[in-house]
Protein backbone atom coordinates (compact mmCIF):
# COMPACT_ATOMS: atom_id res chain seq x y z
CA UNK A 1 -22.62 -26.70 17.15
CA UNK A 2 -21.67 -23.91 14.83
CA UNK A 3 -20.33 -24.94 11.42
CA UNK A 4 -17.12 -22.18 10.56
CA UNK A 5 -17.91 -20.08 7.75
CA UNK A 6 -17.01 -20.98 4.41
CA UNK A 7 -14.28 -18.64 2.85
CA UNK A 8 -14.45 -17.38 -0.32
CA UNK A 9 -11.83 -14.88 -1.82
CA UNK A 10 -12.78 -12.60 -4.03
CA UNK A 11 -10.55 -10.92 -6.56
CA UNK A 12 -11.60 -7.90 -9.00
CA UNK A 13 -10.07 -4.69 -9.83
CA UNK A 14 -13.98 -2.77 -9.46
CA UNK A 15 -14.29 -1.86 -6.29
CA UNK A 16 -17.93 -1.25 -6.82
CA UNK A 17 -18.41 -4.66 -8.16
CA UNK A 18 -16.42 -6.35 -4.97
CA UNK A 19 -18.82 -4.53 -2.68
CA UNK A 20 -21.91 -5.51 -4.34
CA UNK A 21 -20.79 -8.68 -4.29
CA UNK A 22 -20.45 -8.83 -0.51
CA UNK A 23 -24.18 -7.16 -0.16
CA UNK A 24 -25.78 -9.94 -2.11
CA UNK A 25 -23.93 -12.93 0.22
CA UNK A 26 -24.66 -10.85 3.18
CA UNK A 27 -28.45 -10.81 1.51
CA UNK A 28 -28.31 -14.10 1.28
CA UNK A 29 -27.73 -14.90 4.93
CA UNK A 30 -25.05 -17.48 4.36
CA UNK A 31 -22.64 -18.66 6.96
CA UNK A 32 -19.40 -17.11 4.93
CA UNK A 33 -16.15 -15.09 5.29
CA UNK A 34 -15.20 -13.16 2.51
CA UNK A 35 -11.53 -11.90 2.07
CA UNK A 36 -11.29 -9.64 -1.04
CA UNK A 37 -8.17 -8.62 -3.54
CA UNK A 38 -8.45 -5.61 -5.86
CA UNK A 39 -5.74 -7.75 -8.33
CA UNK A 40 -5.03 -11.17 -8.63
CA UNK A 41 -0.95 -10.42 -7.88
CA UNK A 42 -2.38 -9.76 -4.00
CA UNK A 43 -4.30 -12.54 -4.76
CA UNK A 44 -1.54 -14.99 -5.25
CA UNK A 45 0.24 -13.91 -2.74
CA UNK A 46 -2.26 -14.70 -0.29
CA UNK A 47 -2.95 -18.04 -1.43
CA UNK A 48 1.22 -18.92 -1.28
CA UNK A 49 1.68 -17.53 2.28
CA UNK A 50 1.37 -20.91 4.47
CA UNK A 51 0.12 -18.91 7.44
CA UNK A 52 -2.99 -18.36 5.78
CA UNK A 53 -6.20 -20.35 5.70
CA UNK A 54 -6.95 -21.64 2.51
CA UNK A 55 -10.17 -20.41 0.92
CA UNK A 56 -12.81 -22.55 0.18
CA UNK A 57 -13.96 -21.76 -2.86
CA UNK A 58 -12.26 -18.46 -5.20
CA UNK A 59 -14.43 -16.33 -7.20
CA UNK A 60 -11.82 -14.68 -10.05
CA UNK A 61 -12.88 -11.59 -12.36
CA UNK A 62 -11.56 -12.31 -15.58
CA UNK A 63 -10.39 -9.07 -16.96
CA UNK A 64 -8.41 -7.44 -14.11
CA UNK A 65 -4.72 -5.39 -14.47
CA UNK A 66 -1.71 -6.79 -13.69
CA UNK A 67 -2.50 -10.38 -13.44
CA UNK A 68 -5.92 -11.32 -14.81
CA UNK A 69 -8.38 -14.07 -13.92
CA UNK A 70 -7.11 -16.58 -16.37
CA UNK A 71 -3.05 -15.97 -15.26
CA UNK A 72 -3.99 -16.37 -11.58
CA UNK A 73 -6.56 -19.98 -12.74
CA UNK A 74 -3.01 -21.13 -14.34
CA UNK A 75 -0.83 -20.31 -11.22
CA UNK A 76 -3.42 -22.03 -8.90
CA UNK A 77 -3.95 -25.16 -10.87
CA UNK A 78 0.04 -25.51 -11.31
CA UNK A 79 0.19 -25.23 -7.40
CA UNK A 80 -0.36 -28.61 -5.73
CA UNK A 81 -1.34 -27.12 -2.25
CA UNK A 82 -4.08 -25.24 -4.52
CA UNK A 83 -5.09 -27.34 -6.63
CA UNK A 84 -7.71 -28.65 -5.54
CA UNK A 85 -9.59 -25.16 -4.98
CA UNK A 86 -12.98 -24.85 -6.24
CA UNK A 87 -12.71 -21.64 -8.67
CA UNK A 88 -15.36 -19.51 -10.52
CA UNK A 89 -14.74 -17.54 -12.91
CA UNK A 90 -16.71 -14.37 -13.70
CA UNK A 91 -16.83 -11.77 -16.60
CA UNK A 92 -19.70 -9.67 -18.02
CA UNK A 93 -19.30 -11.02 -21.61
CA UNK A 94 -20.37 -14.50 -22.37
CA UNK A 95 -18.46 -16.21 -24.85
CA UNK A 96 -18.06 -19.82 -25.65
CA UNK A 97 -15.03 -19.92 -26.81
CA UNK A 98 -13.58 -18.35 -23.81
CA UNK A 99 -15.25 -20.32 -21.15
CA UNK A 100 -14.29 -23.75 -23.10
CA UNK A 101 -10.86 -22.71 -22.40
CA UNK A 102 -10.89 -21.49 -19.20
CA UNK A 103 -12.96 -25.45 -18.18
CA UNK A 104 -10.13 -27.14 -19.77
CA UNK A 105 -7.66 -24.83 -17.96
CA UNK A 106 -9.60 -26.42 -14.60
CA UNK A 107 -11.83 -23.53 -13.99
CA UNK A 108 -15.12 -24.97 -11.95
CA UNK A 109 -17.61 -22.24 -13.12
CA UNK A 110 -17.79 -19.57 -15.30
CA UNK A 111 -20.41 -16.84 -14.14
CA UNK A 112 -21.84 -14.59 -16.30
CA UNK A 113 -22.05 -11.33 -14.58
CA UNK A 114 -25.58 -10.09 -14.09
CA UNK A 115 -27.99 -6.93 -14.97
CA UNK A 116 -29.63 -6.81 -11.59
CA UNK A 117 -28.82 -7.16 -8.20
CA UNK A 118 -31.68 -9.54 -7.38
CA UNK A 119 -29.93 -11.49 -10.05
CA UNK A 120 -26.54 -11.48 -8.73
CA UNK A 121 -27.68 -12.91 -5.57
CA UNK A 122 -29.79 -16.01 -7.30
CA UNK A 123 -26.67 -16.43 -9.67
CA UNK A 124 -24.12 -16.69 -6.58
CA UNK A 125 -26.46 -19.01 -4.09
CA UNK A 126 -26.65 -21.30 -7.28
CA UNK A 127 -22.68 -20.86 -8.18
CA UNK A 128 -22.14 -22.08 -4.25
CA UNK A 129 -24.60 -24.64 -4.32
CA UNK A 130 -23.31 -26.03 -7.27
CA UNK A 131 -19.74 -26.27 -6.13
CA UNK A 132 -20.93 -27.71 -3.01
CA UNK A 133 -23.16 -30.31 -4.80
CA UNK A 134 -19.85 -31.08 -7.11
CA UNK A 135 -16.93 -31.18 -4.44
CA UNK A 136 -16.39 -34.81 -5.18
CA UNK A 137 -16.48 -34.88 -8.95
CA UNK A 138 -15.25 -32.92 -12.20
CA UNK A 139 -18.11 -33.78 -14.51
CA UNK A 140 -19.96 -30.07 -14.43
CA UNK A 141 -22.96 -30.10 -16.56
CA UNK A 142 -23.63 -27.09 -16.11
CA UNK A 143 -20.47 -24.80 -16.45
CA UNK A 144 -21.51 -21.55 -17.43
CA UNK A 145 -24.02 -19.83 -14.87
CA UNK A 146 -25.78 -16.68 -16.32
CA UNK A 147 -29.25 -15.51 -16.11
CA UNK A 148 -30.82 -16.16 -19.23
CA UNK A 149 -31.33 -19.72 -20.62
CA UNK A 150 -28.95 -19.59 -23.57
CA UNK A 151 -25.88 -19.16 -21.66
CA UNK A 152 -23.15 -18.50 -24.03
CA UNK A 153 -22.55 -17.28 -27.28
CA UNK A 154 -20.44 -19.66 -29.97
């Protein structure tokens, strides 16, 4: 029996970053779909049309135009039918005081944006693994994914 593929939607304004971002879960040889938004307005409207799937999980970049990754984390989490969507949040800067927020705001993860491909990929299997290990509770120890061992900046 084949499990379906887990959906992720991915929103970011780089297009470059989007398709690298598709290499390293292809890479990884997971069993996903991947529907991606170059702003978080297309975003939204995706995730408010009822004759569309809802994703499993949403991976947000935090600095996009129009509506960035901390608008569209608001809008979701005031949505009941969305609510309860795992979302990761991902930026290249690593600061504390930005990723506290963003938890209390009911972000699941905040990724820190890698150097290195090879990176990106570990950093995402983790990211998944992590929400799937946490579906059934908010206590994330570990809430800020990056590559290097001190993982934020106060």
């Amino acid at each position: 029996m084949l499990l379906k593929p887990l959906l992720i939607y991915l929103a970011d304004d780089d297009k470059e970053d989007r398709m690298l971002f598709k290499e390293a879960l292809d890479d990884l040889d997971m069993n996903v779909s991947i529907e991606d938004f170059d702003n978080g307005v297309t975003l939204m409207v995706n995730l408010l049309d009822l004759d569309k799937p809802l994703p499993d999980v949403i991976y947000l970049d935090l600095n996009m135009p129009l509506m960035n990754g901390e608008e569209c984390l608001n809008d979701i989490r005031s949505e009941p039918r969305l609510s309860n969507i795992p979302i990761i949040i991902y930026s290249t800067y690593a600061d504390k005081s930005i990723s506290d927020e963003l938890q209390k705001k009911g972000a699941n993860l905040y990724l820190v944006k890698p150097n290195s491909f090879k990176m990106l990929k570990n950093l995402l299997s983790r990211s998944l693994e992590y929400i799937h290990l946490s579906r059934d509770t908010t206590d994330f120890s570990e809430f800020v994914i990056s590559e290097k061992k001190s993982k934020v900046r106060s």
